[in-house]
N, C-alpha and C. Protein backbone atom coordinates (compact mmCIF):
# COMPACT_ATOMS: atom_id res chain seq x y z
N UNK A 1 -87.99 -4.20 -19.49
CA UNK A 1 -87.31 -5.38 -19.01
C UNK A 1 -88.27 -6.57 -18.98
N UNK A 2 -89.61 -6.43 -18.55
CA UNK A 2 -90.40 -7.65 -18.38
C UNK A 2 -90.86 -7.42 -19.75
N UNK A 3 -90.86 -6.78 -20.78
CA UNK A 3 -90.94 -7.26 -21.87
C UNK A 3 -90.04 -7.97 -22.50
N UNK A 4 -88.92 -8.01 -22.58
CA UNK A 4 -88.13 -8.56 -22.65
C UNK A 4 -88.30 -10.22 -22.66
N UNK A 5 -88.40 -10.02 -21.32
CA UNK A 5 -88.78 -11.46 -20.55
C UNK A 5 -89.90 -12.47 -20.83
N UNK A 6 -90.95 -11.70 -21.16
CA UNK A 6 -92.23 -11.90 -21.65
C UNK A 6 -91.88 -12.60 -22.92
N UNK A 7 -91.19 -11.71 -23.96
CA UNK A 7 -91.02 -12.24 -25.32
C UNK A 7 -89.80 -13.53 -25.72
N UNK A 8 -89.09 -13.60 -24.68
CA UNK A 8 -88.28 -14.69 -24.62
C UNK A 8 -88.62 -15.70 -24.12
N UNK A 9 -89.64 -15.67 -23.12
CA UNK A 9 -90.19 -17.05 -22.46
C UNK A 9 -91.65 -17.61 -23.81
N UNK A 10 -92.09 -16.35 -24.47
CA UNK A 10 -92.74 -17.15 -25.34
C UNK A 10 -92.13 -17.83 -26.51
N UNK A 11 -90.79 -17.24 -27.16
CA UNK A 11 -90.15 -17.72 -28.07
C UNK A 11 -89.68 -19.05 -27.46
N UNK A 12 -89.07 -19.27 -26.14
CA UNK A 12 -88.41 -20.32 -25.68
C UNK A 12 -89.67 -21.63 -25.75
N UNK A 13 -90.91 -21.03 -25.51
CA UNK A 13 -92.12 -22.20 -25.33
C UNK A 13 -92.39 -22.59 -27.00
N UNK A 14 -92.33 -21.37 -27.77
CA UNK A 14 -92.75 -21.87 -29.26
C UNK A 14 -91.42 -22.46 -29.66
N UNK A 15 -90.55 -22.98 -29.53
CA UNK A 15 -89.30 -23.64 -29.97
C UNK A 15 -89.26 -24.67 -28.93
N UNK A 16 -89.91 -24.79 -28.14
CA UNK A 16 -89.60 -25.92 -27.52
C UNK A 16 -91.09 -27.02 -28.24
N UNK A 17 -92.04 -26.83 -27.82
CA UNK A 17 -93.42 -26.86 -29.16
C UNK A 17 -93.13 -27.54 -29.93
N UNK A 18 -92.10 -26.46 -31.14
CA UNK A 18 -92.39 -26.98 -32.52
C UNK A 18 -91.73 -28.66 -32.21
N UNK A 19 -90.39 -28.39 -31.33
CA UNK A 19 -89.24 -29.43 -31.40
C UNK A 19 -90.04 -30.85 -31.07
N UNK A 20 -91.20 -31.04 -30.05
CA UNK A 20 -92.00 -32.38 -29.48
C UNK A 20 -92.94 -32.39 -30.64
N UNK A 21 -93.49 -31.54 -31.60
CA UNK A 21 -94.53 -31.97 -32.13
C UNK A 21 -93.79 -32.47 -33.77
N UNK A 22 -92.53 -32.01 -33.59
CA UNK A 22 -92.04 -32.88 -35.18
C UNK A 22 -91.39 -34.07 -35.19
N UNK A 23 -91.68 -35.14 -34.08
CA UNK A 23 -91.74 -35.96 -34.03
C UNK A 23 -92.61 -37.15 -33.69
N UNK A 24 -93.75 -37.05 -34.56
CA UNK A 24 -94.99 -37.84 -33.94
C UNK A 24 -94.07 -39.65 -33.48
N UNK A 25 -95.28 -40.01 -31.95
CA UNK A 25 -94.97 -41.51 -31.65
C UNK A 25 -95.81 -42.31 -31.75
N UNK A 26 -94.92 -43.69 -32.38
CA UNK A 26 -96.36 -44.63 -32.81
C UNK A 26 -96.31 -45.12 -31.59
N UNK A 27 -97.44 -45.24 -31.47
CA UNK A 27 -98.23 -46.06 -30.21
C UNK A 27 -97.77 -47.79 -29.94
N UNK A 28 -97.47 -48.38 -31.18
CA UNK A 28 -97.02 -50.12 -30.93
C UNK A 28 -95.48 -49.26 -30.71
N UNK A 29 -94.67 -48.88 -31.34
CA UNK A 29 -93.45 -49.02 -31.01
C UNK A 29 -93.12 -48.38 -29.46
N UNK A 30 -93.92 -47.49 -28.99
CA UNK A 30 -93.82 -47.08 -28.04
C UNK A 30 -93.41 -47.77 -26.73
N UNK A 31 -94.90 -48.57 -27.06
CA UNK A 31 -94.94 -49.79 -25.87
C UNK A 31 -94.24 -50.35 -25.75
N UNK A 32 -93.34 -50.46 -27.02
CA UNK A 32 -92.41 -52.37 -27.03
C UNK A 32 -90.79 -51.66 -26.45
N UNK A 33 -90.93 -50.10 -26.28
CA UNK A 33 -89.38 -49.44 -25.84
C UNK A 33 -89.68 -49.55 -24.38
N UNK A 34 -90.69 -50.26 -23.79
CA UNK A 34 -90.91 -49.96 -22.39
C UNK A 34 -90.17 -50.74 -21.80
N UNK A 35 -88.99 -50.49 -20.44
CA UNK A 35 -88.60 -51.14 -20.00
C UNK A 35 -89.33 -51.40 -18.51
N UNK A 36 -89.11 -52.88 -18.25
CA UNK A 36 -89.72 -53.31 -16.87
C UNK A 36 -88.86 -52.49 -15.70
N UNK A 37 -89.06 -51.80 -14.49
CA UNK A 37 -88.67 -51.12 -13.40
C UNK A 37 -88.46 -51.78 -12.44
N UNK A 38 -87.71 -51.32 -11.35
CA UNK A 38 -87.71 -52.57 -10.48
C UNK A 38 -88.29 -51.46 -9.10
N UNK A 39 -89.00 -51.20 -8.23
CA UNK A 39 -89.49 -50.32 -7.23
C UNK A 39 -88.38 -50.39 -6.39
N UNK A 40 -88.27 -48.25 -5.93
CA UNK A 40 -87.26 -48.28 -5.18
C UNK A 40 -87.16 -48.62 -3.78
N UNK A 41 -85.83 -48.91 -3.14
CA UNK A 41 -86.00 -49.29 -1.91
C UNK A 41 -84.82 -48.58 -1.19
N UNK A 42 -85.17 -47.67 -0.08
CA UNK A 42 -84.00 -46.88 0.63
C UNK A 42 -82.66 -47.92 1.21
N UNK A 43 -81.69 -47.22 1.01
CA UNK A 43 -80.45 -48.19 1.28
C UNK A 43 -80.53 -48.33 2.73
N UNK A 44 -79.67 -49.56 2.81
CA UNK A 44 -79.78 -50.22 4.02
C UNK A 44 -78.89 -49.51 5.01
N UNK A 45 -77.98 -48.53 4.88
CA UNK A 45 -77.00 -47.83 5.86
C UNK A 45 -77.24 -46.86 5.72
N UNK A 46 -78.41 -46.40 5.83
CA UNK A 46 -79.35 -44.98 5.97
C UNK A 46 -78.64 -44.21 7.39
N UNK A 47 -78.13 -42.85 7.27
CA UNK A 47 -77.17 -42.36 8.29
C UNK A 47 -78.27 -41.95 9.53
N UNK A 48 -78.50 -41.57 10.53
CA UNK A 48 -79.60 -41.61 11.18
C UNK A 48 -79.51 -40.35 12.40
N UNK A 49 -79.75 -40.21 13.09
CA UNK A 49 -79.70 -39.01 13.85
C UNK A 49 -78.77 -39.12 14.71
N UNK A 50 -78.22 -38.43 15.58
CA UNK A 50 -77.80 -38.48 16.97
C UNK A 50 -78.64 -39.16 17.99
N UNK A 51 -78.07 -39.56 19.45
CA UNK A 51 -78.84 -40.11 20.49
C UNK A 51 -78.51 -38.76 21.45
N UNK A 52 -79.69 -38.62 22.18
CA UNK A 52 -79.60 -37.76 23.56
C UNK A 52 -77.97 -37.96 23.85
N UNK A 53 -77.93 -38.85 23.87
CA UNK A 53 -76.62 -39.09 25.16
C UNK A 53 -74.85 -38.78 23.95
N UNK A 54 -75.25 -38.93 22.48
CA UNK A 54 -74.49 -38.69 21.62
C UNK A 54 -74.66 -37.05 22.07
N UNK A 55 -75.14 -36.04 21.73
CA UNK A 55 -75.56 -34.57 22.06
C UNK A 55 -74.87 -34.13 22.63
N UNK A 56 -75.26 -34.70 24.22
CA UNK A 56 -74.94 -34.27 25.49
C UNK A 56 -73.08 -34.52 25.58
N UNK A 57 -72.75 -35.48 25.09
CA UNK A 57 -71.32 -35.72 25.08
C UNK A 57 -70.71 -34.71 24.26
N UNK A 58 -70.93 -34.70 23.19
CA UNK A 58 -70.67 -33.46 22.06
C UNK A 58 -70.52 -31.75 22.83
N UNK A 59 -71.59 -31.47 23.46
CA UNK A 59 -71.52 -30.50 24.29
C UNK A 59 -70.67 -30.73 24.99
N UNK A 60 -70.33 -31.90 26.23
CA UNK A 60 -69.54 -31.54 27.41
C UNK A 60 -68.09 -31.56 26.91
N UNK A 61 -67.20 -31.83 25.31
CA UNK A 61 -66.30 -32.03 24.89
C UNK A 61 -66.12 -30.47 24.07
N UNK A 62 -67.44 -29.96 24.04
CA UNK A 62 -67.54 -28.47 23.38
C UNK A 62 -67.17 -27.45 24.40
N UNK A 63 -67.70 -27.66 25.89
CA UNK A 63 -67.19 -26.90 26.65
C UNK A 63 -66.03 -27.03 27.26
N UNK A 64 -65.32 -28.30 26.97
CA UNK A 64 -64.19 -28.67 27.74
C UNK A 64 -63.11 -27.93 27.03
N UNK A 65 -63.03 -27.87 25.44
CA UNK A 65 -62.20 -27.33 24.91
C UNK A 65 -61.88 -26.37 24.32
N UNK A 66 -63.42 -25.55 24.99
CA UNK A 66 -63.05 -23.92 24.80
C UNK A 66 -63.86 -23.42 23.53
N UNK A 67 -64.64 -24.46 22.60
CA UNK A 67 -65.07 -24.27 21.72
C UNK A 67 -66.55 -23.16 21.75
N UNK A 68 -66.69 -23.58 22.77
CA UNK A 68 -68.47 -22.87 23.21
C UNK A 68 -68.37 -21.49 23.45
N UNK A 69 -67.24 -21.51 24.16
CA UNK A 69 -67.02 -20.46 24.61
C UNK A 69 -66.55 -18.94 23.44
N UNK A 70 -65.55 -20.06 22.22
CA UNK A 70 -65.53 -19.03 21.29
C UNK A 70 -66.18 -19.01 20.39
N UNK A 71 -67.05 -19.87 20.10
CA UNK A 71 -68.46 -19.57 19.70
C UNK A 71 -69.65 -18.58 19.72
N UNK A 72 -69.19 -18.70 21.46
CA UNK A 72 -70.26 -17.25 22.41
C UNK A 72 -69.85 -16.02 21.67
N UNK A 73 -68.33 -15.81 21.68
CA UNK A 73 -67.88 -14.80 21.86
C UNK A 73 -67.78 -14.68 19.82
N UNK A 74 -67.68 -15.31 19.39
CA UNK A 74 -68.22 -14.80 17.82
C UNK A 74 -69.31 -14.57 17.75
N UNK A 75 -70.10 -14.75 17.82
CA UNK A 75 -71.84 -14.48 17.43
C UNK A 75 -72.45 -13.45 18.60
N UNK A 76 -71.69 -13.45 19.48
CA UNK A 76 -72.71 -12.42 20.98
C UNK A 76 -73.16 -11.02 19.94
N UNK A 77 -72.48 -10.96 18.87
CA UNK A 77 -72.66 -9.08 18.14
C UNK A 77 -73.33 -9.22 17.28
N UNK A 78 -74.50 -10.51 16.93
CA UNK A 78 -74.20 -10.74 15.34
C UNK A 78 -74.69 -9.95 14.65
């Protein structure tokens, strides 16, 4: 089996090989395909964490409606 594997990952590297080296790049045309980039910048409505007091509400609406409770009672065996 790892021969197998062995001989397919080298065939896959010598075919991948031949495919980049039969296309030599000239060096002027290269340069002139370069496009200018613009540097990235994280979006401005980046989603952000919860607050303590977001949490704590979440819980007391978790225990109010029974959710915690069948929560407990799914996982108590796991």
């Amino acid at each position: 089996m790892k021969t197998s594997r062995i001989t397919f990952a080298l065939v896959a590297f010598a075919t991948a090989a031949c495919a980049h080296a039969a296309a030599p790049v000239d060096s002027l045309t290269a340069n002139q395909d370069a496009v200018a980039t613009t540097q990235w910048a994280p979006a401005t409505a980046m989603p952000t964490g919860k607050t303590r007091t977001e949490v704590r509400q979440e819980l007391a609406r978790a225990r109010q409606s029974g959710e915690l409770d069948a929560l407990r009672k799914l996982y108590s065996g796991h």
